[in-house]
C-alpha atoms as a PDB file:
ATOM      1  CA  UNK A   1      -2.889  27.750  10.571  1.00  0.00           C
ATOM      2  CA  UNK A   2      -2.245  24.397   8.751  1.00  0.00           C
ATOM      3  CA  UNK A   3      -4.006  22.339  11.059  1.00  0.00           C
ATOM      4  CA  UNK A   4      -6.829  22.921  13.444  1.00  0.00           C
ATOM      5  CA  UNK A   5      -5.868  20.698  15.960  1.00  0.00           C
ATOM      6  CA  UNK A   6      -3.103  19.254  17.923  1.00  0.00           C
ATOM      7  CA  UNK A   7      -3.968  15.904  16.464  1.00  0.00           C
ATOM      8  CA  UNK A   8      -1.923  15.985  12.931  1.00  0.00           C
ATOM      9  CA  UNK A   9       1.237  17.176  14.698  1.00  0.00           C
ATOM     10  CA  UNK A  10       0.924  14.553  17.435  1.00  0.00           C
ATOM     11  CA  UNK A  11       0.929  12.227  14.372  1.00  0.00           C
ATOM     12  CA  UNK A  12       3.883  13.900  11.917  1.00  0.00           C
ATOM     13  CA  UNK A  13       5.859  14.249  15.124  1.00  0.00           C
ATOM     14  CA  UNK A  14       5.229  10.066  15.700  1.00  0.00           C
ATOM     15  CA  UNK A  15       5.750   9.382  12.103  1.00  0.00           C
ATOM     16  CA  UNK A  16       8.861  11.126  11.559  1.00  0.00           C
ATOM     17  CA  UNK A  17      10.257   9.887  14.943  1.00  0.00           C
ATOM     18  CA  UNK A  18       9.222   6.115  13.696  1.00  0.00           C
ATOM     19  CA  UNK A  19      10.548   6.574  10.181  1.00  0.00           C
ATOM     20  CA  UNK A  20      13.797   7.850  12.120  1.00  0.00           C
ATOM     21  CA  UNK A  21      14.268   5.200  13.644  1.00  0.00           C
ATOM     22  CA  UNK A  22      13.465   2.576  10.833  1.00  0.00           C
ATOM     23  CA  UNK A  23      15.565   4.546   8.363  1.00  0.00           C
ATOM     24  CA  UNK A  24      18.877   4.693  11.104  1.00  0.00           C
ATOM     25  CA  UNK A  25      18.728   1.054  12.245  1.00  0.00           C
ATOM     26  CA  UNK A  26      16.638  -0.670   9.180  1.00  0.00           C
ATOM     27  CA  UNK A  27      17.638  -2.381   5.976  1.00  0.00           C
ATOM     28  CA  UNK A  28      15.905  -2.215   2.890  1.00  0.00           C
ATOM     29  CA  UNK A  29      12.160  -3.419   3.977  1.00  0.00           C
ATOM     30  CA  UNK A  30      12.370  -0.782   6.624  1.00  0.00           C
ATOM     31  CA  UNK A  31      13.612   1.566   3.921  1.00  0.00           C
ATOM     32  CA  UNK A  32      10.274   0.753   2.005  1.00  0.00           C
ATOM     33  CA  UNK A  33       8.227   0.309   4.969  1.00  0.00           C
ATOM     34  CA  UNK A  34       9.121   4.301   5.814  1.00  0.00           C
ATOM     35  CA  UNK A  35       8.457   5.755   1.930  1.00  0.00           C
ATOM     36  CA  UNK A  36       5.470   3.379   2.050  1.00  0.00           C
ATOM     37  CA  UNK A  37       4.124   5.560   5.557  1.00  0.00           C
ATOM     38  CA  UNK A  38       5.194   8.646   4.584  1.00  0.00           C
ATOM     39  CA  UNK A  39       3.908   8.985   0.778  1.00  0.00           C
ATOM     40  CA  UNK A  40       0.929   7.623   2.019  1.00  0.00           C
ATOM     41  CA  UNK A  41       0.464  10.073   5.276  1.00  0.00           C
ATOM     42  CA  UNK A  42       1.802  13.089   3.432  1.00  0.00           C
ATOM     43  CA  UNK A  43      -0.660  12.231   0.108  1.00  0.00           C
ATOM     44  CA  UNK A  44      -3.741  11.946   2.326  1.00  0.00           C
ATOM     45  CA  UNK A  45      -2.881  15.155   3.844  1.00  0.00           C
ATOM     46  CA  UNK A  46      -2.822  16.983   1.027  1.00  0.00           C
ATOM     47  CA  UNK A  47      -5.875  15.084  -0.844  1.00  0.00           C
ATOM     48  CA  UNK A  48      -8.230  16.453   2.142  1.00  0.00           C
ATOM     49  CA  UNK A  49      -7.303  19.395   0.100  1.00  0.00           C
ATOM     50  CA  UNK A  50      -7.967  22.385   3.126  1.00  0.00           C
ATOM     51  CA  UNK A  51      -6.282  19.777   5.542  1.00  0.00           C
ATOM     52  CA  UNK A  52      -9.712  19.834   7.157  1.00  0.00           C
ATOM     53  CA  UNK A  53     -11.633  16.508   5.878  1.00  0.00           C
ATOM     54  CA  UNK A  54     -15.536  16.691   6.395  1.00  0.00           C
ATOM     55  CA  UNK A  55     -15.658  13.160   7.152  1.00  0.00           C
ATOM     56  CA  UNK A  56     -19.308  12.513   5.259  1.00  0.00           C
ATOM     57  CA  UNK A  57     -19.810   9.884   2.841  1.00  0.00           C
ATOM     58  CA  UNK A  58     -16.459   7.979   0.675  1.00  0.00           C
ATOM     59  CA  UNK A  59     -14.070  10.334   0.373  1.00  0.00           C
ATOM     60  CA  UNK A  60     -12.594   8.828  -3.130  1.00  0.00           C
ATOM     61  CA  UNK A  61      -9.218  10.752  -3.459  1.00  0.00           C
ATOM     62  CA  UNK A  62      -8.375   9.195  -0.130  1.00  0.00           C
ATOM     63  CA  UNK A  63      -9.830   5.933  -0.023  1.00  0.00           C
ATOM     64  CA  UNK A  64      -7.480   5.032  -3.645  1.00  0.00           C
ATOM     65  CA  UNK A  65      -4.887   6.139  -1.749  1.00  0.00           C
ATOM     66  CA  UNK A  66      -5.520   4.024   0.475  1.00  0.00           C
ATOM     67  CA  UNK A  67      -5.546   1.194  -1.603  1.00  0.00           C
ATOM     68  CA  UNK A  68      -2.496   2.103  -3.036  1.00  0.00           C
ATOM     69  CA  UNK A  69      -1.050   1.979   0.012  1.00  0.00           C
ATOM     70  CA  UNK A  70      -2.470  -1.659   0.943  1.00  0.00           C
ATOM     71  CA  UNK A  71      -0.918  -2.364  -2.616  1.00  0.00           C
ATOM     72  CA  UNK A  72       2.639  -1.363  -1.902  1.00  0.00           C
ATOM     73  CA  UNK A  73       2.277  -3.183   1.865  1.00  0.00           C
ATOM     74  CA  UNK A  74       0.811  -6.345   0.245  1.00  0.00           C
ATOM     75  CA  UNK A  75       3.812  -6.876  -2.505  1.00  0.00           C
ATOM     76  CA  UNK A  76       6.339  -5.670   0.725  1.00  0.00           C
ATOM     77  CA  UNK A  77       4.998  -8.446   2.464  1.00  0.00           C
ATOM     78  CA  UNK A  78       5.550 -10.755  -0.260  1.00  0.00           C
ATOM     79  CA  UNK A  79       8.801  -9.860  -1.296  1.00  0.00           C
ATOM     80  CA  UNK A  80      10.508  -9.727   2.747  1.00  0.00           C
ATOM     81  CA  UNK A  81      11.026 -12.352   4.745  1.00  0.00           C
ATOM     82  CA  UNK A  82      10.144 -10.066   7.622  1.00  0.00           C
ATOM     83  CA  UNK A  83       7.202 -10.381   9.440  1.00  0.00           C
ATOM     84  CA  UNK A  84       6.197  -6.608  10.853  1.00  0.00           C
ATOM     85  CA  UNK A  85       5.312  -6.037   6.968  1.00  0.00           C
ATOM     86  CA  UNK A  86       2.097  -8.320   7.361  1.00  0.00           C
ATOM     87  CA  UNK A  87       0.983  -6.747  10.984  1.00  0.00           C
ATOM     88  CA  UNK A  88       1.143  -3.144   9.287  1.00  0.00           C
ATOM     89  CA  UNK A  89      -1.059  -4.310   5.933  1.00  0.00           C
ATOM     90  CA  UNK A  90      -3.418  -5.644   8.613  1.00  0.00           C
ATOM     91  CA  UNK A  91      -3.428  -2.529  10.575  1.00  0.00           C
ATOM     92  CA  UNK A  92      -3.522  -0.526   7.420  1.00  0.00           C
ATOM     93  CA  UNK A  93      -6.619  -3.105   6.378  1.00  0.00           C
ATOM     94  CA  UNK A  94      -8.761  -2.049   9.361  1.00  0.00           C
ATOM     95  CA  UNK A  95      -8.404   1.695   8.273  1.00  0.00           C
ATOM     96  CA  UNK A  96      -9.574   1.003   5.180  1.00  0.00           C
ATOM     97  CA  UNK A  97     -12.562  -0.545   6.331  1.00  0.00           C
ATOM     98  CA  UNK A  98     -13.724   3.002   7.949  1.00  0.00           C
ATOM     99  CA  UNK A  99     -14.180   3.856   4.154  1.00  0.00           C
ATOM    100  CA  UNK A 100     -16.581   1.169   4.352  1.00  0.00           C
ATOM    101  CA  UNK A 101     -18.541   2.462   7.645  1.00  0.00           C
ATOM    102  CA  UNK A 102     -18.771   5.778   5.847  1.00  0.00           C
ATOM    103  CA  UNK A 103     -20.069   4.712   2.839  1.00  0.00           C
ATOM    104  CA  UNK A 104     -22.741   2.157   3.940  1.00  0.00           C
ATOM    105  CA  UNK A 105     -23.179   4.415   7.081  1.00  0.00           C
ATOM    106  CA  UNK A 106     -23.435   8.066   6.548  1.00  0.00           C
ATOM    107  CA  UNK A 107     -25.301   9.154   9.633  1.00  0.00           C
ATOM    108  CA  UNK A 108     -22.378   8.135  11.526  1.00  0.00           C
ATOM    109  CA  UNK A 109     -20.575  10.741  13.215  1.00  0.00           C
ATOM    110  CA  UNK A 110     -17.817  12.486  11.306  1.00  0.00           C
ATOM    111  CA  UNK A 111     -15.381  12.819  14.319  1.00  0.00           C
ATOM    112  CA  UNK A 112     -15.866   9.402  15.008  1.00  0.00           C
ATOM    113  CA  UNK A 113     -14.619   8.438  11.500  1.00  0.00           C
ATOM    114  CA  UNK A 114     -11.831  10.142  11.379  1.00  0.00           C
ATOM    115  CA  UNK A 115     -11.193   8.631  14.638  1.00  0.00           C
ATOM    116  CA  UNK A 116     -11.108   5.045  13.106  1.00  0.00           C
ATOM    117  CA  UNK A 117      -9.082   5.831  10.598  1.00  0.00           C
ATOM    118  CA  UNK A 118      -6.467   7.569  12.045  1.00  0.00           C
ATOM    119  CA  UNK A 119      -5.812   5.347  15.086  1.00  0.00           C
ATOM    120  CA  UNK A 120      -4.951   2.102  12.765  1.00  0.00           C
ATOM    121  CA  UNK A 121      -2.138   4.537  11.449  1.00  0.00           C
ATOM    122  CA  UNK A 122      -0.186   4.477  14.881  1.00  0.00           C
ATOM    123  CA  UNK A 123      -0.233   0.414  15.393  1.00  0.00           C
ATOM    124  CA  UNK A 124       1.168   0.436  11.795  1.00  0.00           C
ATOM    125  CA  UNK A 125       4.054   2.910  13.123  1.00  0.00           C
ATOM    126  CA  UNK A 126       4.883   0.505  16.486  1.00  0.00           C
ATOM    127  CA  UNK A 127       4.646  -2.547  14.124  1.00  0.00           C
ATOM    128  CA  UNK A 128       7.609  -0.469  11.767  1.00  0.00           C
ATOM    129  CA  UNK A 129       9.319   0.347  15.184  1.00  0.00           C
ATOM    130  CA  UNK A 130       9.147  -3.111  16.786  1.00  0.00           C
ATOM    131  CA  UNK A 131      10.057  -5.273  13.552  1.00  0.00           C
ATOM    132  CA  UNK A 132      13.120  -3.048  13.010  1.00  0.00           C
ATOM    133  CA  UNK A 133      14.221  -3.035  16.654  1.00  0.00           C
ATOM    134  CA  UNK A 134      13.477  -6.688  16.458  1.00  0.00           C
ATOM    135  CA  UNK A 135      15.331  -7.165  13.164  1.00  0.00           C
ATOM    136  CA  UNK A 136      18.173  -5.362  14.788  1.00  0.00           C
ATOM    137  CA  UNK A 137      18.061  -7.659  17.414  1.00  0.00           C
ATOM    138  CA  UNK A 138      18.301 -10.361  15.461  1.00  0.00           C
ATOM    139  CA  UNK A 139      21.434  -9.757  13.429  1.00  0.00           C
ATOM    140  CA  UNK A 140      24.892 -11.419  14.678  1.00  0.00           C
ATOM    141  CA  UNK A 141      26.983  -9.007  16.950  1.00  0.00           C
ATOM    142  CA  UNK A 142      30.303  -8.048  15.386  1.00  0.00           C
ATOM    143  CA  UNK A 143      32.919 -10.183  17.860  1.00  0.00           C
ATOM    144  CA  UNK A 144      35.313  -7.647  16.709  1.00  0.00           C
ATOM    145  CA  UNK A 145      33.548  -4.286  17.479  1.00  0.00           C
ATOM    146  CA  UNK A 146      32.143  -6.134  20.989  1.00  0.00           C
ATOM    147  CA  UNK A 147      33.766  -5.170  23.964  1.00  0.00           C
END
């Protein structure tokens, strides 16, 4: 089995049902948004290496990609005049401070860890949801195609 829990396919079936959505009704900061979330959810799946993290100490593979992935959110923030971009780097900030509990804080309980970082990833997915529903919402309705 790939996984051994329910938890990881709880969160693929979220992401790909978010990027969906961002990728039917979005432009091109959704379109960025979605490789952004995926490279970075697919790249820390496969840098836990068995799929099955331990959760003790930094776990350095993940925590760069990590930053790379603050990175890419930082300069999407900068270069959209959205504002979801700068809710999900902020989300995507707390989870990276976990790295920082397990470093400084190794008797801390590995479930617990992954814990904190996982649950920042699924306010970063409604913040992609909301600011492209919102962005939809936003954009002049065709007077042609209305009615």
């Amino acid at each position: 089995m790939m996984f051994s829990t329910l938890a990881p396919y709880i969160y693929y079936f979220c992401l790909i049902l978010a990027c969906g959505f961002a990728l039917r009704r979005g432009t091109a900061a959704e379109y960025v948004g979605v490789a952004i979330m995926s490279l970075g959810s697919v790249a820390s799946t496969l840098a836990t290496g068995t799929f099955d993290s331990a959760w003790t100490g930094l776990d350095s593979i993940v925590f760069f990609i990590d930053m790379f992935v603050l990175i890419a959110l930082l300069g999407l923030t900068l270069m959209t005049d959205r504002f979801w971009p700068i809710w999900m780097t902020a989300f995507h900030l707390a989870a990276i401070a976990v790295h920082g509990a397990k470093s400084v804080a190794p008797d801390i309980a590995p479930w617990a860890l992954a814990t904190g970082s996982a649950f920042w990833a699924y306010p970063m997915l409604a913040a992609l949801v909301i600011g492209t529903y919102e962005h939809v919402q936003s954009l002049p309705k065709d007077p042609e195609n209305s009615g």
